[in-house]
N, C-alpha and C. Protein backbone atom coordinates (compact mmCIF):
# COMPACT_ATOMS: atom_id res chain seq x y z
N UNK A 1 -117.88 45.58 -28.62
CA UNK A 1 -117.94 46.13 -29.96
C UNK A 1 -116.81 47.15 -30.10
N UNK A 2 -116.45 47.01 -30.89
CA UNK A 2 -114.82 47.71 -31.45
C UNK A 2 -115.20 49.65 -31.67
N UNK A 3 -114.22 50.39 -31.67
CA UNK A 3 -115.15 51.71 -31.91
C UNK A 3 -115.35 52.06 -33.31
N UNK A 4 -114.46 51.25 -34.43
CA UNK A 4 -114.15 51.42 -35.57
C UNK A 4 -116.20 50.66 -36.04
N UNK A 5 -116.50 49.91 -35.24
CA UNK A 5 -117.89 48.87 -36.35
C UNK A 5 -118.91 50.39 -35.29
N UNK A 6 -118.66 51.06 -33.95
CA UNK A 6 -119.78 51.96 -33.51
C UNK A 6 -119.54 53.34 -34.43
N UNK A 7 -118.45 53.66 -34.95
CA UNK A 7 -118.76 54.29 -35.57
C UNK A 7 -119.22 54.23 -37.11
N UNK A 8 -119.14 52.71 -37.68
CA UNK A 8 -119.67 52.59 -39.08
C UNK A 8 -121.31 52.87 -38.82
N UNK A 9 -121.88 52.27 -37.48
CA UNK A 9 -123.22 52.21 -37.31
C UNK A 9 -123.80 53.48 -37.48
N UNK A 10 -123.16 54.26 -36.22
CA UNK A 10 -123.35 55.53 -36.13
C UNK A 10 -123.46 56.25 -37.65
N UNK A 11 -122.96 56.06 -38.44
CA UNK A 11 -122.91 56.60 -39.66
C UNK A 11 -123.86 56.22 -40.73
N UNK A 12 -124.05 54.91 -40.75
CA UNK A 12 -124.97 54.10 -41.99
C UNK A 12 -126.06 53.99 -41.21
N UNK A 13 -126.61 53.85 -40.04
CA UNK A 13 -127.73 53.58 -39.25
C UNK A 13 -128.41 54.81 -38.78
N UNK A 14 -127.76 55.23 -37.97
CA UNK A 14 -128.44 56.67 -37.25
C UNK A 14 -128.35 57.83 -38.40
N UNK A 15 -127.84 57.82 -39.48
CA UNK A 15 -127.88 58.50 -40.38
C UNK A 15 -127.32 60.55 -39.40
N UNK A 16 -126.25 60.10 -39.21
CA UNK A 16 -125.61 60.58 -38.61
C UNK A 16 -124.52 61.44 -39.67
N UNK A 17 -124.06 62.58 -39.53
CA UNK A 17 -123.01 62.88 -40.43
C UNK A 17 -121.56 62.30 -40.03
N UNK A 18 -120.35 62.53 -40.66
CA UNK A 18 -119.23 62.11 -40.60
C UNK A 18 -118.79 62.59 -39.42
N UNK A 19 -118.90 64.33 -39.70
CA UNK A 19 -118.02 64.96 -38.84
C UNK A 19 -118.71 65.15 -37.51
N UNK A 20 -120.35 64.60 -37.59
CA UNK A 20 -120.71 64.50 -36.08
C UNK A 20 -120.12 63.23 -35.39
N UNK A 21 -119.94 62.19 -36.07
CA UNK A 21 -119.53 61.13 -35.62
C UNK A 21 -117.99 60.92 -34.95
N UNK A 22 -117.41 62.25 -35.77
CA UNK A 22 -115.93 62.15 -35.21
C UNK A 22 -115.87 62.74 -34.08
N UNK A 23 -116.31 63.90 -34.45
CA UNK A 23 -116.51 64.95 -32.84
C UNK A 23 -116.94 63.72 -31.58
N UNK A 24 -117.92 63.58 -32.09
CA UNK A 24 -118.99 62.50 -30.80
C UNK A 24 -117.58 61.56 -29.96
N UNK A 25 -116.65 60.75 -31.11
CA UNK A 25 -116.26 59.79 -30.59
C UNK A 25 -114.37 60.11 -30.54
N UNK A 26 -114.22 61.90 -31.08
CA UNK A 26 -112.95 61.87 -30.92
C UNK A 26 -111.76 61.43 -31.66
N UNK A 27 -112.24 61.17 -32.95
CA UNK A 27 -111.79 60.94 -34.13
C UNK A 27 -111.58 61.50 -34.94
N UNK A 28 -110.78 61.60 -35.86
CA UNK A 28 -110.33 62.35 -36.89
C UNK A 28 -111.46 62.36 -37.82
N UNK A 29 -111.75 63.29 -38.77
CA UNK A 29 -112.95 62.86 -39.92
C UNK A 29 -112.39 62.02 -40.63
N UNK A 30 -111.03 61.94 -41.21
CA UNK A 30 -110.62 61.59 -42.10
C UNK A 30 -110.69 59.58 -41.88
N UNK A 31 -110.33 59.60 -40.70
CA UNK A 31 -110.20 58.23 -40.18
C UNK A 31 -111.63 57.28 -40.55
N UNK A 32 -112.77 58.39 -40.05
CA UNK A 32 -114.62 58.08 -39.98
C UNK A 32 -114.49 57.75 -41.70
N UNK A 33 -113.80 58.98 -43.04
CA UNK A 33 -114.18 58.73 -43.85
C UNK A 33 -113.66 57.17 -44.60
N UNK A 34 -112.47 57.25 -43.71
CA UNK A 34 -111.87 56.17 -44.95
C UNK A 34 -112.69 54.40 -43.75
N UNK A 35 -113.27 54.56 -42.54
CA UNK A 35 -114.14 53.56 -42.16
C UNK A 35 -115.18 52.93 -42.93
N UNK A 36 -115.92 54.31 -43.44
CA UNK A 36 -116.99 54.21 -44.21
C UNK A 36 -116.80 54.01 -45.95
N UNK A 37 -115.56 54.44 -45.87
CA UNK A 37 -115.14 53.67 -47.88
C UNK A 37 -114.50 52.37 -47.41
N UNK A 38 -114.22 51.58 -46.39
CA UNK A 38 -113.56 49.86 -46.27
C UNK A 38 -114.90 49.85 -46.31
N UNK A 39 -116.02 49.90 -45.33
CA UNK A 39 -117.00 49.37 -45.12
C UNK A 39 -118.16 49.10 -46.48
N UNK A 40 -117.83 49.87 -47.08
CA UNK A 40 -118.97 49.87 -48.39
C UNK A 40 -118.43 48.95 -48.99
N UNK A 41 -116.76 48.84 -49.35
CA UNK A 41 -116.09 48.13 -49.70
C UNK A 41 -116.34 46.03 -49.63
N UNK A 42 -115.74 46.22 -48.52
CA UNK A 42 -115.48 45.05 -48.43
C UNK A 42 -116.59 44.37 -47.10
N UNK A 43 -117.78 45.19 -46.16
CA UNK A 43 -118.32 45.06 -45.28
C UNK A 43 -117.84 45.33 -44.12
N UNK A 44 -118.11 44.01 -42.94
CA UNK A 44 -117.72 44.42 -41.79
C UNK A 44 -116.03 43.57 -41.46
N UNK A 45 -115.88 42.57 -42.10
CA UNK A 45 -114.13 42.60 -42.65
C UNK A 45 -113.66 43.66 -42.57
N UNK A 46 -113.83 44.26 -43.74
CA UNK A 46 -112.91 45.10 -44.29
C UNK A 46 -112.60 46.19 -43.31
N UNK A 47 -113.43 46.72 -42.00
CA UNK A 47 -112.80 47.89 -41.04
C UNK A 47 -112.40 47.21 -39.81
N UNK A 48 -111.71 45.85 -40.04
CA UNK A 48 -110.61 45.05 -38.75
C UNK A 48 -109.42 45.99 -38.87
N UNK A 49 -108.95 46.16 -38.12
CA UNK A 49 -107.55 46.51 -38.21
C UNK A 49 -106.62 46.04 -38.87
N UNK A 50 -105.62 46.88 -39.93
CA UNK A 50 -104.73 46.20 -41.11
C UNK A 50 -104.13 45.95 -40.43
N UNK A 51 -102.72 45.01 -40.78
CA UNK A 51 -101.37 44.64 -40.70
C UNK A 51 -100.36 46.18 -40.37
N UNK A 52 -99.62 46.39 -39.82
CA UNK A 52 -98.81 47.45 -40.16
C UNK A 52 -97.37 47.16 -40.67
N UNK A 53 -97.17 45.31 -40.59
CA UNK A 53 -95.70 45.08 -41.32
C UNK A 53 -95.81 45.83 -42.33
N UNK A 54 -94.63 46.25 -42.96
CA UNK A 54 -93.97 46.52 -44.17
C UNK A 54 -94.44 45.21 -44.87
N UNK A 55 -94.84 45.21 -46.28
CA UNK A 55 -95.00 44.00 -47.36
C UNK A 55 -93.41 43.98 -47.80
N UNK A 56 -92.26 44.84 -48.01
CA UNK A 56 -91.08 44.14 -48.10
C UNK A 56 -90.02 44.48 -47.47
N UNK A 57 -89.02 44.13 -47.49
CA UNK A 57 -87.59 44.69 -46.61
C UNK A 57 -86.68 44.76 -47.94
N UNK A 58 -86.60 46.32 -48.31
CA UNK A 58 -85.57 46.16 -49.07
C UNK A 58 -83.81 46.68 -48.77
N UNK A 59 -84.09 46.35 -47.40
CA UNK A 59 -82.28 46.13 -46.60
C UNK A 59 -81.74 44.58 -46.87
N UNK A 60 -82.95 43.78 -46.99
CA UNK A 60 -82.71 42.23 -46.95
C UNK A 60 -81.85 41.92 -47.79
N UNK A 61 -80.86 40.81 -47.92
CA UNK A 61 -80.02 40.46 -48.23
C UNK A 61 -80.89 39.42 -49.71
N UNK A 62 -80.35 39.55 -50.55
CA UNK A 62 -81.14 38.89 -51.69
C UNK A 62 -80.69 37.20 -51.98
N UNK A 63 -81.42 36.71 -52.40
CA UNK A 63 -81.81 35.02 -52.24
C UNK A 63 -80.51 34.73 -52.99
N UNK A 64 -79.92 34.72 -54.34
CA UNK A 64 -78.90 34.50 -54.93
C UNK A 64 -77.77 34.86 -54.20
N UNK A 65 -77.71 35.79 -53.20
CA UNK A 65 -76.14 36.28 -52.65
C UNK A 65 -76.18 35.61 -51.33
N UNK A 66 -77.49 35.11 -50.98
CA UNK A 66 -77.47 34.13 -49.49
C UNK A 66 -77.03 32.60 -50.09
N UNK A 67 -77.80 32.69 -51.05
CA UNK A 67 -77.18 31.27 -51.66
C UNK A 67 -75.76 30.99 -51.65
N UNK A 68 -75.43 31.98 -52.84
CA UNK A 68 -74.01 31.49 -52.82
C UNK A 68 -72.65 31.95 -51.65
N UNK A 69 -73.59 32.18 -50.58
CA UNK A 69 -72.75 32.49 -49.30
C UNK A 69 -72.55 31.11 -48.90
N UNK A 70 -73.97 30.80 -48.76
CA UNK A 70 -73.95 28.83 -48.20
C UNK A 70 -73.16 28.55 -49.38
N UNK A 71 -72.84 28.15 -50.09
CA UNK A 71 -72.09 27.68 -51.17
C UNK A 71 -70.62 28.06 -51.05
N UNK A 72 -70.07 29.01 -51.39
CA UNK A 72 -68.82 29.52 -50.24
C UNK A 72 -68.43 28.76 -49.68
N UNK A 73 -69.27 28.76 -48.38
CA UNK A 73 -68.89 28.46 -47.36
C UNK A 73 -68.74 26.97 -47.55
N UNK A 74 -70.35 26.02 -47.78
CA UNK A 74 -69.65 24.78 -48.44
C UNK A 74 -68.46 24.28 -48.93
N UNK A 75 -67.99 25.19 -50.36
CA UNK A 75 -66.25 25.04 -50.61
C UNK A 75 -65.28 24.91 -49.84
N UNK A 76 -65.38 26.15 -49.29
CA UNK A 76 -63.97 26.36 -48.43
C UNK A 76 -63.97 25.38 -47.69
N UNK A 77 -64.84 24.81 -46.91
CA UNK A 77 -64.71 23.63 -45.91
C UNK A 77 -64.43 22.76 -46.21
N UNK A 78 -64.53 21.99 -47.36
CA UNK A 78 -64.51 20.40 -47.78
C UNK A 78 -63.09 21.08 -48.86
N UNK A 79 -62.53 22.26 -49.08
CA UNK A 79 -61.07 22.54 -49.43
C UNK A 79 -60.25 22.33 -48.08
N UNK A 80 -60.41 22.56 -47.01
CA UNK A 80 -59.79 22.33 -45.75
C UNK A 80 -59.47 23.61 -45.92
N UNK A 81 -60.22 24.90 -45.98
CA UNK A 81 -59.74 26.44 -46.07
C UNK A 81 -60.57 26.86 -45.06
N UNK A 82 -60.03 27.78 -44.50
CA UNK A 82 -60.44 28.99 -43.58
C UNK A 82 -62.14 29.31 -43.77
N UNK A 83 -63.11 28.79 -43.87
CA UNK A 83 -64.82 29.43 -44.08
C UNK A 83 -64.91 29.99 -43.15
N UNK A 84 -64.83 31.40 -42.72
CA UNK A 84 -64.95 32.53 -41.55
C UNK A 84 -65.73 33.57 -42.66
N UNK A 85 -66.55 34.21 -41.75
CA UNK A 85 -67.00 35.49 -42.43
C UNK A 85 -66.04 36.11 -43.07
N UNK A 86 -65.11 36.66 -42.86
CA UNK A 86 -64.01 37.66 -43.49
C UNK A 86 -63.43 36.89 -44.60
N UNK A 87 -63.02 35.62 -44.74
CA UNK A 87 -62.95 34.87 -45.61
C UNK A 87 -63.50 34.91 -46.99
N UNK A 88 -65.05 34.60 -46.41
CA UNK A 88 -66.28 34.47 -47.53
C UNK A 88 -66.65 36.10 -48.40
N UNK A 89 -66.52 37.25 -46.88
CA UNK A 89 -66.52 38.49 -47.78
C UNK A 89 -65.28 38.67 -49.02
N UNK A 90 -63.82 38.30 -48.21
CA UNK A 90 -62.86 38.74 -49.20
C UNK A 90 -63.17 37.71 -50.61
N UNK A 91 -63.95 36.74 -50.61
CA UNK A 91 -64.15 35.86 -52.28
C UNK A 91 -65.25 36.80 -52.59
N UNK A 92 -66.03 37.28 -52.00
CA UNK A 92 -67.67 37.53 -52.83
C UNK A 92 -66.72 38.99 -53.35
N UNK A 93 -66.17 39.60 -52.89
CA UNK A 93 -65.50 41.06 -53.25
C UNK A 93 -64.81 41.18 -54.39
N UNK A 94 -64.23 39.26 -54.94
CA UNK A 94 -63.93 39.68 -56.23
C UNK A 94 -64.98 39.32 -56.92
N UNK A 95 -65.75 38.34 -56.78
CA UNK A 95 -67.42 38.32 -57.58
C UNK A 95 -67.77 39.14 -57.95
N UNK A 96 -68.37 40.23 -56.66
CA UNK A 96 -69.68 40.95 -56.81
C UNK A 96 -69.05 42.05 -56.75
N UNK A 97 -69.21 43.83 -57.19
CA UNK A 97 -68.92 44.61 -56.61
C UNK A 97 -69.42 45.34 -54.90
N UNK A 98 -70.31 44.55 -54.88
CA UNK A 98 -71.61 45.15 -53.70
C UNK A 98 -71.45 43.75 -52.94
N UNK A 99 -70.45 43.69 -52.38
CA UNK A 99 -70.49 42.24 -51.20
C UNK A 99 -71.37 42.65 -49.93
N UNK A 100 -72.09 41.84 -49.26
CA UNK A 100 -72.62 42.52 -47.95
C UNK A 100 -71.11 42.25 -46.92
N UNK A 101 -71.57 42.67 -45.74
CA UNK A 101 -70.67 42.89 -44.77
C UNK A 101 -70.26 41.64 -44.12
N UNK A 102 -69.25 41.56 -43.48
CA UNK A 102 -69.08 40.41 -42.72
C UNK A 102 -70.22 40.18 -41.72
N UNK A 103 -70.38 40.69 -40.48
CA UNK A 103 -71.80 40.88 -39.90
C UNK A 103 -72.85 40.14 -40.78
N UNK A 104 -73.22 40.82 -41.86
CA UNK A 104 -74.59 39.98 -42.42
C UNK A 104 -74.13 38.53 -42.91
N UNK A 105 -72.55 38.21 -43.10
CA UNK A 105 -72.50 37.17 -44.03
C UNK A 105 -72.62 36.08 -42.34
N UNK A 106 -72.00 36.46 -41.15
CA UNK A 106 -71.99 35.87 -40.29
C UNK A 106 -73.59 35.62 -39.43
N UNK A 107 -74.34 36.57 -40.02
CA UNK A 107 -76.14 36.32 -39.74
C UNK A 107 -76.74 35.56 -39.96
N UNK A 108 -76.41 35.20 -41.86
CA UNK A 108 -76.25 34.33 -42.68
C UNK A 108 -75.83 32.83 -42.07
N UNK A 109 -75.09 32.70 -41.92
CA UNK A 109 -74.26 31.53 -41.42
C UNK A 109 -75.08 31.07 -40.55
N UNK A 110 -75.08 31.84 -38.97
CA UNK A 110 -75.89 31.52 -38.14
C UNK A 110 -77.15 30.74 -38.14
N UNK A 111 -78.05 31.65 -38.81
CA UNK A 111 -79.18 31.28 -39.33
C UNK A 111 -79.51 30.13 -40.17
N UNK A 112 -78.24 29.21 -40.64
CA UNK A 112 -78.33 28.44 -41.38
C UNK A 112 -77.52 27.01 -40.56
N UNK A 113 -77.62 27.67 -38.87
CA UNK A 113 -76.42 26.76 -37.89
C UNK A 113 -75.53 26.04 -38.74
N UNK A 114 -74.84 26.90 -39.39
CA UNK A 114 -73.54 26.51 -39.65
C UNK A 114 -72.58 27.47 -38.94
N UNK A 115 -72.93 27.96 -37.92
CA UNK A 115 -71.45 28.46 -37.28
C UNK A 115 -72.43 27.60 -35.49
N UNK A 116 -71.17 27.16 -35.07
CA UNK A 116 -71.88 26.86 -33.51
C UNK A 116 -71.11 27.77 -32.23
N UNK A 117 -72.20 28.28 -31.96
CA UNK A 117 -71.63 29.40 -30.83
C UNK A 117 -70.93 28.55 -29.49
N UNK A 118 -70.20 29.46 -29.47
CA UNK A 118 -68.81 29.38 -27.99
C UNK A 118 -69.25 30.19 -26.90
N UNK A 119 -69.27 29.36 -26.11
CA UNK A 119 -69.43 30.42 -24.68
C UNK A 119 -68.24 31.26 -24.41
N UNK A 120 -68.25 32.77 -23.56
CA UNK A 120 -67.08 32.66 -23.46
C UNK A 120 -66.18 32.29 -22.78
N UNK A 121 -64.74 32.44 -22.19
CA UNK A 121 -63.95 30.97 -21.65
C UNK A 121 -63.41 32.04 -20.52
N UNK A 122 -62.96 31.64 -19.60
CA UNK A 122 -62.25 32.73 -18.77
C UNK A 122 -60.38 32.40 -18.86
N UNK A 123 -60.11 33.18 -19.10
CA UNK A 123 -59.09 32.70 -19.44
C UNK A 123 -58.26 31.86 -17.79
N UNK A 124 -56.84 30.90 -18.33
CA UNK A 124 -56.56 30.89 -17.07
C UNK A 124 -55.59 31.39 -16.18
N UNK A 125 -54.73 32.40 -16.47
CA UNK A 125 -54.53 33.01 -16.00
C UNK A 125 -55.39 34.00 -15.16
N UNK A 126 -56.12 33.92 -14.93
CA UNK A 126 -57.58 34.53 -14.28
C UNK A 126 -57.87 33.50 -12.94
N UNK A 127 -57.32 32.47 -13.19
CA UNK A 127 -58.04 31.41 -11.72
C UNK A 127 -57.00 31.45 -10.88
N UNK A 128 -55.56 32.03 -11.11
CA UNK A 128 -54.70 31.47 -10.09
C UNK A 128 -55.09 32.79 -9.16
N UNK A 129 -54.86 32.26 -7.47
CA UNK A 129 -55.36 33.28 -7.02
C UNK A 129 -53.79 33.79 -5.76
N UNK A 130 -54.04 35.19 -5.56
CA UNK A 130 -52.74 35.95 -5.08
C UNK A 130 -53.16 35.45 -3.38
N UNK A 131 -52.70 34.17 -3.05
CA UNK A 131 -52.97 33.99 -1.44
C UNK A 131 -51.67 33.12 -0.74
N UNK A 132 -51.85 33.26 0.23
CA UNK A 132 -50.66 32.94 1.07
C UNK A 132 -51.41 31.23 1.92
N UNK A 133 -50.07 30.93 2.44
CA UNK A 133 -50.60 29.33 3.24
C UNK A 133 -50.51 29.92 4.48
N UNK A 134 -49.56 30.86 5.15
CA UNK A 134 -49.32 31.19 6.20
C UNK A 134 -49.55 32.68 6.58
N UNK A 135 -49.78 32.95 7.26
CA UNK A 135 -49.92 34.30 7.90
C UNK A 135 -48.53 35.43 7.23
N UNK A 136 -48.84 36.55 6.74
CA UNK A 136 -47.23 37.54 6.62
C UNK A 136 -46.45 36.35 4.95
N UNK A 137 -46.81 35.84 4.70
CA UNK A 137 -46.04 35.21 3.95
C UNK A 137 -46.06 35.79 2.52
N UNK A 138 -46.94 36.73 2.06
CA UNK A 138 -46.92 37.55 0.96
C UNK A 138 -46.72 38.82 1.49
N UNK A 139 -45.93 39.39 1.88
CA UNK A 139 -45.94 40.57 2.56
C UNK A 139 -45.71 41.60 1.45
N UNK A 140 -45.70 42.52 1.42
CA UNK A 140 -45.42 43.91 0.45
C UNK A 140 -44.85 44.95 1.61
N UNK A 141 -43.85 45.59 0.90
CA UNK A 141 -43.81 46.56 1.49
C UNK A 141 -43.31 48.17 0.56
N UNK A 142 -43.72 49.21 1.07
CA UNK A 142 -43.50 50.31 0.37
C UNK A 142 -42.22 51.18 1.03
N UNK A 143 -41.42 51.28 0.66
CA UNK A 143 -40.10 52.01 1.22
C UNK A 143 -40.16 53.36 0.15
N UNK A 144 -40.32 54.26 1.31
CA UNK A 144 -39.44 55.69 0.35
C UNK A 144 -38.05 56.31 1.00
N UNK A 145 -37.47 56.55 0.40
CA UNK A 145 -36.08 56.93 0.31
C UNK A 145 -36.41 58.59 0.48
């Protein structure tokens, strides 16, 4: 049993006060009171534990400016043009005054696998390696004068 339904009991059953119930179990009153206004409410539902998401994100990028990012980007490609994030920002910049960032337009993209990720490559100048066939045959030497 959850402590949120022992303390509705404690309260509606044992005819118990609020603030004995908080003390007893270490609770805020305020917490006991607003148990006992879900519970009148909506029953024994209503004192589950809420959601704590946010209901919206208003950083999110809005449905019309994701759209016409995919759209953009559509163009430029079947123009045989450059569709890169920096690209798509420098067109939306004369559109819109409020373009999002390259970053989000490239989030965008992603999310829509239209960009396909690259591992990265080592370059090759990186594989040749500094070794000799014979013994002394790379020698160095330091001379001071």
């Amino acid at each position: 049993m959850s402590k949120a339904r022992l303390v509705v009991l404690a309260v509606t059953q044992r005819q118990q006060t609020q603030a004995e119930v908080a003390r007893r179990h270490r609770v805020s009153w305020r917490w006991v009171h607003e148990l006992i206004r879900r519970y009148e409410q909506g029953g024994w539902d209503a004192i589950e534990p809420r959601s704590r998401r946010p209901r919206s994100n208003s950083a999110a990028t809005a449905e019309p400016v994701r759209a016409r990012i995919l759209a953009l980007r559509r163009v430029l490609t079947d123009s045989g043009l450059d569709a890169g994030p920096v690209t798509i920002a420098w067109h939306l910049e004369h559109e819109h005054p409020r373009a999002p960032s390259t970053s989000t337009i490239r989030r965008i993209l992603h999310k829509a696998d239209l960009i396909t990720p690259e591992p990265k490559k080592r370059p090759k100048s990186s594989i040749h390696r500094f070794e000799a066939d014979q013994p002394n045959e790379t020698g160095s030497s330091e001379s001071r004068v």
